[in-house]
N, C-alpha and C. Protein backbone atom coordinates (compact mmCIF):
# COMPACT_ATOMS: atom_id res chain seq x y z
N UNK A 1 60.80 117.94 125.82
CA UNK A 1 62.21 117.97 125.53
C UNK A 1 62.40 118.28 124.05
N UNK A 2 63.39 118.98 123.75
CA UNK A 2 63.44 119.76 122.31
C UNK A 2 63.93 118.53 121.53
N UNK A 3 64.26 118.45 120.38
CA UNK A 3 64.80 117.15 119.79
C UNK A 3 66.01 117.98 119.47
N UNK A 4 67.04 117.49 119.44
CA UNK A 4 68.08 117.62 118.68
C UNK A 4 68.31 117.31 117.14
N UNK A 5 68.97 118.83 116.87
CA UNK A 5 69.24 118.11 114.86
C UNK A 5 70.59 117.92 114.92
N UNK A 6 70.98 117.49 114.30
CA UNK A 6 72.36 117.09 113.85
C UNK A 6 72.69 117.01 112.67
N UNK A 7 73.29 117.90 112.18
CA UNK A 7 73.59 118.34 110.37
C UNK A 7 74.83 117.61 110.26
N UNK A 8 75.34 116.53 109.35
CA UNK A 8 76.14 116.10 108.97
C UNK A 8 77.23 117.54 108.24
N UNK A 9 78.68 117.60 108.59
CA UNK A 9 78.95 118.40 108.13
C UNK A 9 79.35 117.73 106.19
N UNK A 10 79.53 118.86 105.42
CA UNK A 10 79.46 117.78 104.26
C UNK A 10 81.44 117.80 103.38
N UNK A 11 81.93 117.40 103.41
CA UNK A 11 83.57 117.50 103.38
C UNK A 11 83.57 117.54 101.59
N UNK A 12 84.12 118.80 101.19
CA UNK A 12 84.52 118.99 99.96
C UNK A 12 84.90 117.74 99.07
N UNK A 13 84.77 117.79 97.95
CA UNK A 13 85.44 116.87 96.71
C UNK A 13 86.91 116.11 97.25
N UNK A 14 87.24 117.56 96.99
CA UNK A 14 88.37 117.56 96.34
C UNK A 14 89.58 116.68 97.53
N UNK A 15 88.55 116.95 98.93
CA UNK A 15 89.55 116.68 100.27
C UNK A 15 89.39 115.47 100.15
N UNK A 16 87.73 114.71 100.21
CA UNK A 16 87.48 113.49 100.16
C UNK A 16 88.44 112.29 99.05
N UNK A 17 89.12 112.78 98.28
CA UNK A 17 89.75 112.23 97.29
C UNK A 17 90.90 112.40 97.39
N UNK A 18 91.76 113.51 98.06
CA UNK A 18 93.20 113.24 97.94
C UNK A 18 93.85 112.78 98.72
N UNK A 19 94.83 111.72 98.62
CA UNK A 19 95.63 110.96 99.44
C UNK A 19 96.49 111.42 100.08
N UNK A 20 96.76 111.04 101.61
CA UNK A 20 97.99 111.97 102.39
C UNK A 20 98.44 110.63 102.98
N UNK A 21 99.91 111.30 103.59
CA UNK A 21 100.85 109.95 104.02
C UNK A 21 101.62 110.81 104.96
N UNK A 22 101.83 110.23 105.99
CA UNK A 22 102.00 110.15 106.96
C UNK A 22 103.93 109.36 107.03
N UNK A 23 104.91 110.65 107.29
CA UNK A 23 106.06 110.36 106.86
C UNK A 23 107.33 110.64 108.23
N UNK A 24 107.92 109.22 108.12
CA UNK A 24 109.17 109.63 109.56
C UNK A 24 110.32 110.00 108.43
N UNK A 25 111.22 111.26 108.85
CA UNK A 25 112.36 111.35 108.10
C UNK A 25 113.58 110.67 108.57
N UNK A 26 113.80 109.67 107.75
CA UNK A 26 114.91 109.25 108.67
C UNK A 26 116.10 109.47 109.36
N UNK A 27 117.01 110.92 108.78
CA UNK A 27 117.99 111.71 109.06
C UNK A 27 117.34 112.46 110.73
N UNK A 28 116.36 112.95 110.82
CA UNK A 28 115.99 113.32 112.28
C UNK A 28 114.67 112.88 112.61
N UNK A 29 114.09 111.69 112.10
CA UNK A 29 112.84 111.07 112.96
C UNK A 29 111.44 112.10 112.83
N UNK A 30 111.71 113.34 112.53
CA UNK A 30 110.32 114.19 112.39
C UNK A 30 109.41 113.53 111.82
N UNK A 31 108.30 113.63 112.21
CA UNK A 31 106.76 113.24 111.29
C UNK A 31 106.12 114.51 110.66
N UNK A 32 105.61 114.39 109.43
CA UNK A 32 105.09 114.93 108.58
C UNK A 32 104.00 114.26 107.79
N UNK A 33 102.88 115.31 107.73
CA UNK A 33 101.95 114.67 106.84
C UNK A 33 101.95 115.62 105.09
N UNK A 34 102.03 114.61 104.21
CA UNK A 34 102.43 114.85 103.29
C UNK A 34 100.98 114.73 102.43
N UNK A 35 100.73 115.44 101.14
CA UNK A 35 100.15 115.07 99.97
C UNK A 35 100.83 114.72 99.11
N UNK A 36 99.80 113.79 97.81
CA UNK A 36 100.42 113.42 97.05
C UNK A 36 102.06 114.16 96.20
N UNK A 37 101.31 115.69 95.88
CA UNK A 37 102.54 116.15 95.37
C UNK A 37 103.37 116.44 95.93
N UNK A 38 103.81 116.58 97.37
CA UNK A 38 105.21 116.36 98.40
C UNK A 38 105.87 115.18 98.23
N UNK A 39 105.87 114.32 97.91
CA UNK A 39 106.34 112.98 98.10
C UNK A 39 106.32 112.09 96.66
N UNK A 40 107.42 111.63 96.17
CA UNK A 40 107.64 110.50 94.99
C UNK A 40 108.50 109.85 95.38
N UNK A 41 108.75 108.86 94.32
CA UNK A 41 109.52 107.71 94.38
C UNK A 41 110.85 107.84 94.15
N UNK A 42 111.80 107.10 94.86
CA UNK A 42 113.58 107.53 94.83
C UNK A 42 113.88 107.33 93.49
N UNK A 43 113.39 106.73 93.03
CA UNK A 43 114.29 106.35 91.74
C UNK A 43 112.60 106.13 90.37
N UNK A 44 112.92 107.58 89.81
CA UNK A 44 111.62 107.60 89.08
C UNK A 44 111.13 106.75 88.33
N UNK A 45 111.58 105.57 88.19
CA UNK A 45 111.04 104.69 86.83
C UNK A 45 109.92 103.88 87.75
N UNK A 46 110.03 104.18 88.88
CA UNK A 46 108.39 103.05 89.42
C UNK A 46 107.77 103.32 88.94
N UNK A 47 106.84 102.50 89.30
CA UNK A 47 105.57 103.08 88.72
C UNK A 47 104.15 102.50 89.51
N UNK A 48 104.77 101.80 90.64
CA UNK A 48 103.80 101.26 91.48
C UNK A 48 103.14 102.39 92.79
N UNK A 49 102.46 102.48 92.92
CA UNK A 49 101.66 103.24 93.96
C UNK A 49 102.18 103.06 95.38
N UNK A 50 102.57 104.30 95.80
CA UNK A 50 103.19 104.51 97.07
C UNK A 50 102.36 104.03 98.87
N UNK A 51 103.08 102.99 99.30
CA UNK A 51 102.26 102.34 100.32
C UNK A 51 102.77 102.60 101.33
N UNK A 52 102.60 102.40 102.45
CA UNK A 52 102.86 101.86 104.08
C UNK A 52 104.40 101.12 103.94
N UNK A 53 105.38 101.55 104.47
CA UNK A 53 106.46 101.08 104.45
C UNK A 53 107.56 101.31 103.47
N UNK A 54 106.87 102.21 102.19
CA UNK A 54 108.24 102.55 101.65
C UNK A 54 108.55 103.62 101.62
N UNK A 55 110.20 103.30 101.46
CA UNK A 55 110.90 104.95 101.54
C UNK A 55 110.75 105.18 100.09
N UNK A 56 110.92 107.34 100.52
CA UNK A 56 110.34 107.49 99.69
C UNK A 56 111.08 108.87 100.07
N UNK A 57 111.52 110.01 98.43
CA UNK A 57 111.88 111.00 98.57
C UNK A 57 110.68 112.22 99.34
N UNK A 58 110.61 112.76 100.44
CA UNK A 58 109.73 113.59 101.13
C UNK A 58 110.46 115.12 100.81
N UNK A 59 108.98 115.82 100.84
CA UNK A 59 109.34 117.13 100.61
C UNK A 59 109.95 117.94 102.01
N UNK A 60 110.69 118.57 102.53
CA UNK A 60 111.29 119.16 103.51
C UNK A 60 110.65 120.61 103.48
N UNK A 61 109.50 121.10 103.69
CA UNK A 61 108.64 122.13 103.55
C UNK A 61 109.91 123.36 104.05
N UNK A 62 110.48 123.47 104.76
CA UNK A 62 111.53 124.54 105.44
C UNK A 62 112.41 125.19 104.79
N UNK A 63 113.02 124.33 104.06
CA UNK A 63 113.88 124.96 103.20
C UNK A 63 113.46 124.15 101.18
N UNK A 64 112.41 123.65 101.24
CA UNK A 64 112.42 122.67 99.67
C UNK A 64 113.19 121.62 99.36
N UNK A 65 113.79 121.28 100.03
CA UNK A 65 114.90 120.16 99.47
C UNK A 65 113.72 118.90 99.77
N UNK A 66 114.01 117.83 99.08
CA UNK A 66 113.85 116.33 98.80
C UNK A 66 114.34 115.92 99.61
N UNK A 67 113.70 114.98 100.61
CA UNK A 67 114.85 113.86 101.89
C UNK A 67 113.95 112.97 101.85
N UNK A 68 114.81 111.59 102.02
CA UNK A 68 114.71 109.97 102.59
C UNK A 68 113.47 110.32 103.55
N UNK A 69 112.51 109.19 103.28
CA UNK A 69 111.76 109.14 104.58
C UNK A 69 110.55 107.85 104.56
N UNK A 70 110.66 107.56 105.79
CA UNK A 70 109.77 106.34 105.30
C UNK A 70 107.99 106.76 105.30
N UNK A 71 106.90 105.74 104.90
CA UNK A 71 106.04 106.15 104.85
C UNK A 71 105.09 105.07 106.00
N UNK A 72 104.80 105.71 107.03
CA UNK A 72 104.01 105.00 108.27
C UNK A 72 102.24 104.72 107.50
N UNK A 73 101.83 105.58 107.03
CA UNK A 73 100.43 105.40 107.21
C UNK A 73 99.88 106.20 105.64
N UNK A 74 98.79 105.99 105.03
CA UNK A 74 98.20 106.37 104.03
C UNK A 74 96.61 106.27 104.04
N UNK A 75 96.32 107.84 104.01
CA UNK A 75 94.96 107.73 104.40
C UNK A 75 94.43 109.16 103.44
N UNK A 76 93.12 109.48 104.19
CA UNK A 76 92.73 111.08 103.91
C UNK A 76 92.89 112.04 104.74
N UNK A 77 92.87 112.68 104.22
CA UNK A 77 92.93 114.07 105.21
C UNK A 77 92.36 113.69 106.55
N UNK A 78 90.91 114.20 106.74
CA UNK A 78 90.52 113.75 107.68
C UNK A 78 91.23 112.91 108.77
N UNK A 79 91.13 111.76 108.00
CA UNK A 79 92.01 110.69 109.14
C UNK A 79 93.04 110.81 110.03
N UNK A 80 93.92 112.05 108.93
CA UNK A 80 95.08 112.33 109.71
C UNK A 80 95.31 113.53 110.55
N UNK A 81 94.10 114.40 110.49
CA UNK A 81 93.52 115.09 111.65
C UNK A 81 92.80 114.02 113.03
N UNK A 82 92.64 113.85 112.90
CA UNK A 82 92.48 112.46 114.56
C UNK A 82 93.57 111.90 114.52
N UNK A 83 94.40 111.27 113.91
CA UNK A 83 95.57 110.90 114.35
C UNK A 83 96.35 111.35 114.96
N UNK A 84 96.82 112.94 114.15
CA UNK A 84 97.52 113.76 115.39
C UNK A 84 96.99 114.14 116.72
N UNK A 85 95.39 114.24 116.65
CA UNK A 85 94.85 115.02 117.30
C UNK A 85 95.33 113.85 118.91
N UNK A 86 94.57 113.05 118.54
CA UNK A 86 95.00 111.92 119.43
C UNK A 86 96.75 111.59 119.99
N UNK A 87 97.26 111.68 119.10
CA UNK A 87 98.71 111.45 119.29
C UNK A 87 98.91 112.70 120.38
N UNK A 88 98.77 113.77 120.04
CA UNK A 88 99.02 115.01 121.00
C UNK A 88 98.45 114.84 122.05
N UNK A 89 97.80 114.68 122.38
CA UNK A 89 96.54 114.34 123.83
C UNK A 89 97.32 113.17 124.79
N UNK A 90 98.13 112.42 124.46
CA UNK A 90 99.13 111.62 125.05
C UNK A 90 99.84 111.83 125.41
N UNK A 91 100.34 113.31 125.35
CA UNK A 91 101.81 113.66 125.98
C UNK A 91 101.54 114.79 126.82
């Protein structure tokens, strides 16, 4: 019987490190996965790091405008490729 190899695939820098969030808009409920630079804080003087549960100005990729939206989940990339992937497979 042959052995099997199995090459770890190896995931860039730059992906492994940047943060994505996972966003409901609240005006029509859409989900969006966002990077850091899509998404800041409503009122710029925070300065605390954006978590699970707060709203938060989201980028509206369609037309550019800034909208309300809350933030469900904060992860990496990756992660949020199985999330959808899974989420879709349910319906």
């Amino acid at each position: 019987m042959a052995e099997r190899n199995s090459r770890k695939r190896s995931v860039p820098a730059r992906l492994r490190e940047e943060t994505w969030y996972l966003v409901d808009y609240e005006d029509d409920g859409n989900l969006r996965v966002l990077g850091e630079d899509e998404i800041r804080h409503i009122f710029p003087d925070e300065e605390e790091e954006i978590q699970a549960g707060d709203i938060v100005s989201a980028l509206w990729l369609p037309n550019g405008q800034f909208y309300d939206a809350k933030v469900l989940q904060k992860g990496g990339k990756f992660h949020f490729i199985a999330l959808i992937s899974a989420t879709r497979s349910q319906y």
